[in-house]
N, C-alpha and C. Protein backbone atom coordinates (compact mmCIF):
# COMPACT_ATOMS: atom_id res chain seq x y z
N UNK A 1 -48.58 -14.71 -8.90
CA UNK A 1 -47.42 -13.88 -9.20
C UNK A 1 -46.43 -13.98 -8.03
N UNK A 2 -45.14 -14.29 -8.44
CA UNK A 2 -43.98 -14.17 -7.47
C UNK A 2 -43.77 -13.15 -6.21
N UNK A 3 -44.01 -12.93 -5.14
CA UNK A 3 -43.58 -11.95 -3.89
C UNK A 3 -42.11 -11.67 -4.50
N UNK A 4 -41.64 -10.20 -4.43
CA UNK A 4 -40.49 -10.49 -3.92
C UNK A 4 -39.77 -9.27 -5.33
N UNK A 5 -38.68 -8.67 -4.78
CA UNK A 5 -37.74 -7.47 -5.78
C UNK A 5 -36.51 -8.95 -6.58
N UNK A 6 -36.64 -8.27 -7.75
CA UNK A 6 -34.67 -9.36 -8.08
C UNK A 6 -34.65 -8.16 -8.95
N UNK A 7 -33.26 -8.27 -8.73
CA UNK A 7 -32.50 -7.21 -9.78
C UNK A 7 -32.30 -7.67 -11.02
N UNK A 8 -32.28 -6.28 -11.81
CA UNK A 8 -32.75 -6.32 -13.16
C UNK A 8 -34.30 -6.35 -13.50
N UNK A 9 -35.09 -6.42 -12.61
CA UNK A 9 -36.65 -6.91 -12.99
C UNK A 9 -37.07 -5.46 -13.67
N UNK A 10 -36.35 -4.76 -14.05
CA UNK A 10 -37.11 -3.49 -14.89
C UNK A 10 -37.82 -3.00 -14.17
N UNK A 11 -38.16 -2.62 -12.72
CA UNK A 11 -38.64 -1.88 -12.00
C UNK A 11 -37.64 -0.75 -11.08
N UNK A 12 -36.93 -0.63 -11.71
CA UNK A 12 -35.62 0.53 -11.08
C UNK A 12 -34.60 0.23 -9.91
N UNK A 13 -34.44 1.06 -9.07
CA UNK A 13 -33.51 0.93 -7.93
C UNK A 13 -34.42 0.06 -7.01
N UNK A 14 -33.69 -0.72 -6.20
CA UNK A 14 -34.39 -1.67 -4.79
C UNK A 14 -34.42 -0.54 -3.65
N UNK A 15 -33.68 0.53 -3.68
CA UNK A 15 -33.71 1.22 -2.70
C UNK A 15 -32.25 2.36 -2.22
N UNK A 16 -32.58 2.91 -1.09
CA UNK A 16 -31.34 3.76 -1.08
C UNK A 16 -31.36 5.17 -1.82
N UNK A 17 -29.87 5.78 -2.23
CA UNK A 17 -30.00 7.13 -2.22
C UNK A 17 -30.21 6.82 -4.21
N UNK A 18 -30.40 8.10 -4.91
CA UNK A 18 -30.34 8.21 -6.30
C UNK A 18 -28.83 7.79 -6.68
N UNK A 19 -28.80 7.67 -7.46
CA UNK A 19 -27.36 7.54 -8.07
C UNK A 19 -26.54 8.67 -8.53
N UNK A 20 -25.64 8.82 -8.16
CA UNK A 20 -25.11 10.47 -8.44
C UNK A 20 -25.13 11.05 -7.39
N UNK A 21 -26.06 11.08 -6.15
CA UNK A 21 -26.37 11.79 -5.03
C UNK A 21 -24.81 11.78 -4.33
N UNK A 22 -24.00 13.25 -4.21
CA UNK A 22 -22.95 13.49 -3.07
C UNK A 22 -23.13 13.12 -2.03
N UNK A 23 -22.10 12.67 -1.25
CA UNK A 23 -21.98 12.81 0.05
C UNK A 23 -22.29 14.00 1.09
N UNK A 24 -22.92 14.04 2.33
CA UNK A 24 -22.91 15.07 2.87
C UNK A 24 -21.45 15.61 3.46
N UNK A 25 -21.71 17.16 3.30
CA UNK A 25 -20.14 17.25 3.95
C UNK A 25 -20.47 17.22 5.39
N UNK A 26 -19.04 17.27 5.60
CA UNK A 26 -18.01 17.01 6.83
C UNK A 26 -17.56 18.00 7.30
N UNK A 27 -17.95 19.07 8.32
CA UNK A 27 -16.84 19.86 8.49
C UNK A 27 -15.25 19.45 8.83
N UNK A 28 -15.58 18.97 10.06
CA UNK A 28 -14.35 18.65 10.55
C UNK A 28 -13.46 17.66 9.32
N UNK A 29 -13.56 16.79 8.44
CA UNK A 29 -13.43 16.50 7.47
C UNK A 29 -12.46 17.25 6.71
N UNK A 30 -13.52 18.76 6.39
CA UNK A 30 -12.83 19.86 5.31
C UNK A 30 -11.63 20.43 6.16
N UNK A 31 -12.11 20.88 7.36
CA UNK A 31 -11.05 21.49 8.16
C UNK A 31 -9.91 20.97 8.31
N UNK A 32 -9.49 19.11 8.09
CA UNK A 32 -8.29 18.76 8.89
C UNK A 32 -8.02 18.31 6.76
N UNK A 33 -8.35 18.20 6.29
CA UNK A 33 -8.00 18.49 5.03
C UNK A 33 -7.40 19.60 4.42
N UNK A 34 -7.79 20.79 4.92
CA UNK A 34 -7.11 22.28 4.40
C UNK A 34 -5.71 22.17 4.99
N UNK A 35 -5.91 21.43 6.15
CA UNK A 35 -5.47 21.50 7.38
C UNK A 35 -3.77 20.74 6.72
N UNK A 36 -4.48 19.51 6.14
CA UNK A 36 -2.89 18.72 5.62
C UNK A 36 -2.63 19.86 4.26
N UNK A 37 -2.89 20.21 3.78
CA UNK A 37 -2.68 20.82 2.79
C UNK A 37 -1.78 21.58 2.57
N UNK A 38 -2.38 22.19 3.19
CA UNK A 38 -1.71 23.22 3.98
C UNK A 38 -0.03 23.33 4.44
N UNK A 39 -0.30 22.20 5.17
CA UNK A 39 1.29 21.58 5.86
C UNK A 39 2.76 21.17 4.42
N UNK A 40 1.61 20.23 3.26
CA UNK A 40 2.39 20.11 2.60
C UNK A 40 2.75 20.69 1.20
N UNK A 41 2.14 21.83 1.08
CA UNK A 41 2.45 22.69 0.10
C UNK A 41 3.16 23.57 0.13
N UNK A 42 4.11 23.33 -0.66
CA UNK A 42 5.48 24.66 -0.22
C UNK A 42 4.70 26.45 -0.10
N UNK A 43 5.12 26.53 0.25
CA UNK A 43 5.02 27.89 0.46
C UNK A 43 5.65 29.10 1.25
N UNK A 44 7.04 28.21 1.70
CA UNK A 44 8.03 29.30 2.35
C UNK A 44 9.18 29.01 1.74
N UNK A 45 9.62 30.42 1.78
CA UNK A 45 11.29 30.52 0.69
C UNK A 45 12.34 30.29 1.51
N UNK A 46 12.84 29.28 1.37
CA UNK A 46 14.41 28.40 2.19
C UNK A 46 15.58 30.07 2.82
N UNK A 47 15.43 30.83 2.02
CA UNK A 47 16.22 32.57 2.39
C UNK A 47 15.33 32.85 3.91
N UNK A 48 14.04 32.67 3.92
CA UNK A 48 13.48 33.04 4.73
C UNK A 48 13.89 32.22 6.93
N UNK A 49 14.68 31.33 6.30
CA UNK A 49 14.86 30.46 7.30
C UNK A 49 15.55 30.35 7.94
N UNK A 50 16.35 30.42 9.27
CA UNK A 50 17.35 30.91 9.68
C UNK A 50 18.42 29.81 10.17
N UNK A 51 17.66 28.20 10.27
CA UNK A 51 18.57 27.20 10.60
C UNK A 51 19.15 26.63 9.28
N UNK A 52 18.61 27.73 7.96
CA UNK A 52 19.06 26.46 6.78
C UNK A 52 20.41 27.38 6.38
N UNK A 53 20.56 28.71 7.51
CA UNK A 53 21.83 29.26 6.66
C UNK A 53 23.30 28.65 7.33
N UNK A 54 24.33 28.79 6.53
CA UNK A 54 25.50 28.93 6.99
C UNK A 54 25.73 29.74 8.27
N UNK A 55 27.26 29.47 8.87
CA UNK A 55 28.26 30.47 9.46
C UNK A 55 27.98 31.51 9.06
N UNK A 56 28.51 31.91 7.67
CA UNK A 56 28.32 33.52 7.55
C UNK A 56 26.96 34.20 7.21
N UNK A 57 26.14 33.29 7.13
CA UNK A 57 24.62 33.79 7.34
C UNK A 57 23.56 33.68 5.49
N UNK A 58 24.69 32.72 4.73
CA UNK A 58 24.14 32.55 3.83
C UNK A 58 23.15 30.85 3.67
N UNK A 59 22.11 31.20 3.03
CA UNK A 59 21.43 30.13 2.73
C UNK A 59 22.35 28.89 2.43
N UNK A 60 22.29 27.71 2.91
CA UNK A 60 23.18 26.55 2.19
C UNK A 60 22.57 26.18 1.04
N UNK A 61 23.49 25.90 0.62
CA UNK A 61 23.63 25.77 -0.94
C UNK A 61 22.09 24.63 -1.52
N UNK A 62 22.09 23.50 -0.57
CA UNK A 62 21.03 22.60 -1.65
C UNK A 62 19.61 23.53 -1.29
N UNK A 63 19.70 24.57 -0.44
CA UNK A 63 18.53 24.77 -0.38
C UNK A 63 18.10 26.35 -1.36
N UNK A 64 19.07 27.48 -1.79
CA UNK A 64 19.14 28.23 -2.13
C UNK A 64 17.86 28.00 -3.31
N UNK A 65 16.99 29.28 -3.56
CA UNK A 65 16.16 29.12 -4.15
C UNK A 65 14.90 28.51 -4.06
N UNK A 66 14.55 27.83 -3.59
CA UNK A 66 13.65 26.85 -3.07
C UNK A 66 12.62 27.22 -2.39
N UNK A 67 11.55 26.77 -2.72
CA UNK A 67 10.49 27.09 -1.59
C UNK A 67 9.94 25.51 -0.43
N UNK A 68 10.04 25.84 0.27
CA UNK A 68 9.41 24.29 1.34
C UNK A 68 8.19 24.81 2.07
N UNK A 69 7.73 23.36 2.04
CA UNK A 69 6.19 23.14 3.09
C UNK A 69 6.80 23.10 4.10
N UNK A 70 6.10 23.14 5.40
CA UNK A 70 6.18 23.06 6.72
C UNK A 70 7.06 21.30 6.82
N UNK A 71 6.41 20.86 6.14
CA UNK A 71 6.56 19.23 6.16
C UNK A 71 8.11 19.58 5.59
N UNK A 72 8.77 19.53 5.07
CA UNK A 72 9.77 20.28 4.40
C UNK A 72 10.49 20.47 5.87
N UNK A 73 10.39 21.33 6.09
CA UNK A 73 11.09 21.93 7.78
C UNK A 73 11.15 21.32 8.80
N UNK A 74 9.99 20.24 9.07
CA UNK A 74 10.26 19.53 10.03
C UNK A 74 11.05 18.38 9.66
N UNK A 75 11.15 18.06 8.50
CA UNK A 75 12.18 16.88 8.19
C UNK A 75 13.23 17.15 8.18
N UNK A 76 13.99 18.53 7.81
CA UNK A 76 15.56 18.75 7.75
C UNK A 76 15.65 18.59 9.77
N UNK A 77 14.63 18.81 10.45
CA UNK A 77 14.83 18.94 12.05
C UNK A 77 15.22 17.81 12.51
N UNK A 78 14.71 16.79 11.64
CA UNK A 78 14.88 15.27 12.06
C UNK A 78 16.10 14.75 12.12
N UNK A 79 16.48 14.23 12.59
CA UNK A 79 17.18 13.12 12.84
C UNK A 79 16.91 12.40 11.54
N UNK A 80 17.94 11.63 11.02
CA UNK A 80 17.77 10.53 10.18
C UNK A 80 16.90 9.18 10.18
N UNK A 81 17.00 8.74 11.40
CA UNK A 81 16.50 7.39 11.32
C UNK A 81 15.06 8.18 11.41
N UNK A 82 14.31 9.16 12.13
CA UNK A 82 13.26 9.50 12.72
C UNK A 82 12.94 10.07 10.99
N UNK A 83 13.21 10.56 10.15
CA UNK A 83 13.07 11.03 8.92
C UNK A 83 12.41 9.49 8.46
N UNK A 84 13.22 8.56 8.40
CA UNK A 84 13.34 7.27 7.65
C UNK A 84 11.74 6.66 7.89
N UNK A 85 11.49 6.57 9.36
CA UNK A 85 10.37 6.28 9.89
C UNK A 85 9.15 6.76 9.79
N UNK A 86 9.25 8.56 9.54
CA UNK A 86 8.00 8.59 9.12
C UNK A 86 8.02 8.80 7.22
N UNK A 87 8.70 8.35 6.76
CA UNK A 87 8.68 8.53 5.36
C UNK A 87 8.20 6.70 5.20
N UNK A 88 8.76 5.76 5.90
CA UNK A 88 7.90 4.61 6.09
C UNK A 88 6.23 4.87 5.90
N UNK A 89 5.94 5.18 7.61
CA UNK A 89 4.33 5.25 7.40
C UNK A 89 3.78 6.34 6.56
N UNK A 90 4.15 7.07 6.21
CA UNK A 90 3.80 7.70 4.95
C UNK A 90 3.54 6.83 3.89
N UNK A 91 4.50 6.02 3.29
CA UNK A 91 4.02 5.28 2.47
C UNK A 91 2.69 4.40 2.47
N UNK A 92 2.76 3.95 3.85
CA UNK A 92 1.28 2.67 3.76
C UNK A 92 -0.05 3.82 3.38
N UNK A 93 0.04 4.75 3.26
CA UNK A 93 -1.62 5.61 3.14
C UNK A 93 -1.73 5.78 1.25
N UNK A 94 -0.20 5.66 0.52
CA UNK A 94 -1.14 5.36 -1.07
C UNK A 94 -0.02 4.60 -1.79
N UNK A 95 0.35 3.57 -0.76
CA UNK A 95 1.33 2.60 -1.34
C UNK A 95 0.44 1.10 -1.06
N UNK A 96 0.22 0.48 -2.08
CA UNK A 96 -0.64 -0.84 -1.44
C UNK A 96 0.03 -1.54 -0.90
N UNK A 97 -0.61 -2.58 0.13
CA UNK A 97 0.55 -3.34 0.43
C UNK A 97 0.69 -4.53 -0.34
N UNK A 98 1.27 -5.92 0.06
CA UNK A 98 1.16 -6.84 -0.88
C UNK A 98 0.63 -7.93 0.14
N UNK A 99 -0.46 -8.54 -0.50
CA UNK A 99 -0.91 -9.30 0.57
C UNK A 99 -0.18 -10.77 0.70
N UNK A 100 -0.37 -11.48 1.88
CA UNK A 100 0.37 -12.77 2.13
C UNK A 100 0.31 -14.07 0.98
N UNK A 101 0.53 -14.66 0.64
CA UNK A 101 0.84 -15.40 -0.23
C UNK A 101 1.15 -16.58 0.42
N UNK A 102 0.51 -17.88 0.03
CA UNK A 102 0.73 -18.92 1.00
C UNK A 102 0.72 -20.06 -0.51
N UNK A 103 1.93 -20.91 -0.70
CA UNK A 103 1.87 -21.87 -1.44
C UNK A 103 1.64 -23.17 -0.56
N UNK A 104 1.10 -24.11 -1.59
CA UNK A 104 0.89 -25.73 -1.12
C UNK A 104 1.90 -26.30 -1.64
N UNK A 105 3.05 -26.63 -0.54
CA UNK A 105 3.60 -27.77 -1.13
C UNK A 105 3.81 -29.13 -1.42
N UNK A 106 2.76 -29.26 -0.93
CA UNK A 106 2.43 -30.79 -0.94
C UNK A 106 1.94 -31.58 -2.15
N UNK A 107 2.74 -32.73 -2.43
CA UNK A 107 2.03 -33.06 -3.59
C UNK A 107 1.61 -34.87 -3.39
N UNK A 108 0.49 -34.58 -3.82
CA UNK A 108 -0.53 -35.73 -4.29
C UNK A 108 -0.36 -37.04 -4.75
N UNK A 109 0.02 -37.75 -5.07
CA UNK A 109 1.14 -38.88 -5.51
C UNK A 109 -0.46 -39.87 -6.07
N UNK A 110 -1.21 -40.02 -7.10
CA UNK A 110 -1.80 -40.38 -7.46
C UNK A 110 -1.41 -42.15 -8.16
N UNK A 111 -0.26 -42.13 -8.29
CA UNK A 111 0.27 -43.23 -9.00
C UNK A 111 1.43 -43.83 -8.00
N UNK A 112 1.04 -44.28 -6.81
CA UNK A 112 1.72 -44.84 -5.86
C UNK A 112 2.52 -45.85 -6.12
N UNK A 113 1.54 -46.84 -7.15
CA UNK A 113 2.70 -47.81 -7.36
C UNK A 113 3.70 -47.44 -7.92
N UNK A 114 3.84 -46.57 -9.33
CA UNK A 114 5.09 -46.42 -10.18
C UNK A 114 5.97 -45.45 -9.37
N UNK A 115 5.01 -44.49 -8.31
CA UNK A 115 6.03 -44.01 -7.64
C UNK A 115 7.56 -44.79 -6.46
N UNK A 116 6.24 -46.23 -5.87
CA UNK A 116 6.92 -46.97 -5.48
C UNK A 116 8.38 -48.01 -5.87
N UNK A 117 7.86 -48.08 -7.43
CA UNK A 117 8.57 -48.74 -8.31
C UNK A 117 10.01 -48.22 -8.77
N UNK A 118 9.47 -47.32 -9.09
CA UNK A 118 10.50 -46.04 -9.36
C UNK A 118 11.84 -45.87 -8.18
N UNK A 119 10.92 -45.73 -6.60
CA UNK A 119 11.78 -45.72 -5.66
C UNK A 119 12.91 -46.86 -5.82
N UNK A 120 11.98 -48.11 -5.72
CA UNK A 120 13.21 -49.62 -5.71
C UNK A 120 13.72 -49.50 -6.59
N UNK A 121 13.67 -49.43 -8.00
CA UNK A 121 14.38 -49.61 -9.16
C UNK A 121 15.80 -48.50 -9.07
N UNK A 122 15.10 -47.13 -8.15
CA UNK A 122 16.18 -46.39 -7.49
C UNK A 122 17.58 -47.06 -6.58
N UNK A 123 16.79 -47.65 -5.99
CA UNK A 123 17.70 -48.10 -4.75
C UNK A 123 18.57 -49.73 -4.81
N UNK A 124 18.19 -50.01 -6.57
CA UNK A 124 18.68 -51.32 -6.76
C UNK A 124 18.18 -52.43 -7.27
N UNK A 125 17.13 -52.14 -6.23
CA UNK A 125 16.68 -53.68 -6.41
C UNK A 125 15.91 -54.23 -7.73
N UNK A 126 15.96 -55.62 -8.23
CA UNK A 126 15.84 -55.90 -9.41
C UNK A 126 13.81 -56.29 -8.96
N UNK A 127 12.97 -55.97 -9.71
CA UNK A 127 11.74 -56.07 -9.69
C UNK A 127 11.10 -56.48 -11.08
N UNK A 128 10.82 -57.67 -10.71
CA UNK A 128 10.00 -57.99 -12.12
C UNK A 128 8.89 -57.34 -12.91
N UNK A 129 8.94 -57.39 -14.04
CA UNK A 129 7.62 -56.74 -14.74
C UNK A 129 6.29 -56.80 -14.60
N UNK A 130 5.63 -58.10 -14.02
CA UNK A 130 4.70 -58.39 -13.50
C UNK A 130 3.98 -58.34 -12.13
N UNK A 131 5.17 -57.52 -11.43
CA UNK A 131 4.79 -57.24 -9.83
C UNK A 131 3.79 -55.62 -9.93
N UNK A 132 3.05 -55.52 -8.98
CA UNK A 132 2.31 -54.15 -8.92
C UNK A 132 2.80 -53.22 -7.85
């Protein structure tokens, strides 16, 4: 009889956890998770804010009504280009990227003579039918 496990042999799993079995948690994990959550879920009213009002102490207008995340607040603080930049790396965490792409351009010339032929008959010259 053969030594030895192969999969599929109708004798179950080779090894490892059950199938279905969770992960153990993480505190620190859960904590910096609540943690983003937190940051980006609105939950403060734009009235409440004192750099988003006007001169005379009224809310500006695109923000009237509104509730913002923290994330929210620190972006109106930004600077533009510094806005631009992290709305960049923001993207690479659930934007895929596209990977490199490399073509061959080289091509193979299997039929040298007619390619050759082809050339002279290009360039003039008279070539008999019987030459290779």
């Amino acid at each position: 009889m053969p030594k030895g496990r192969k999969p599929n042999d109708g004798r179950g799993r080779l090894g490892g956890r059950k199938a279905g079995t969770p992960n153990k948690d993480n505190p620190l994990k859960t904590l910096l998770h609540g943690h983003s959550v937190d940051y980006f879920t609105p939950s403060i009213p734009a009235e409440d804010i004192d750099f988003l009002r006007d001169a005379e102490g009224q809310t500006l207008p695109e923000f009237r009504g509104r509730i913002l995340s923290q994330y929210d607040l620190d972006l109106v603080r930004m600077k533009a280009s510094d806005r631009a930049k992290i709305e960049v790396e923001l993207l690479s965490y659930h934007t895929p990227k596209m990977q490199s792409v490399s073509a061959d351009m080289t091509v193979k010339d299997n039929n040298q003579k007619y390619t050759n032929r082809l050339t002279r008959l290009a360039a003039g010259e008279d070539i008999p039918n019987d030459q290779d």
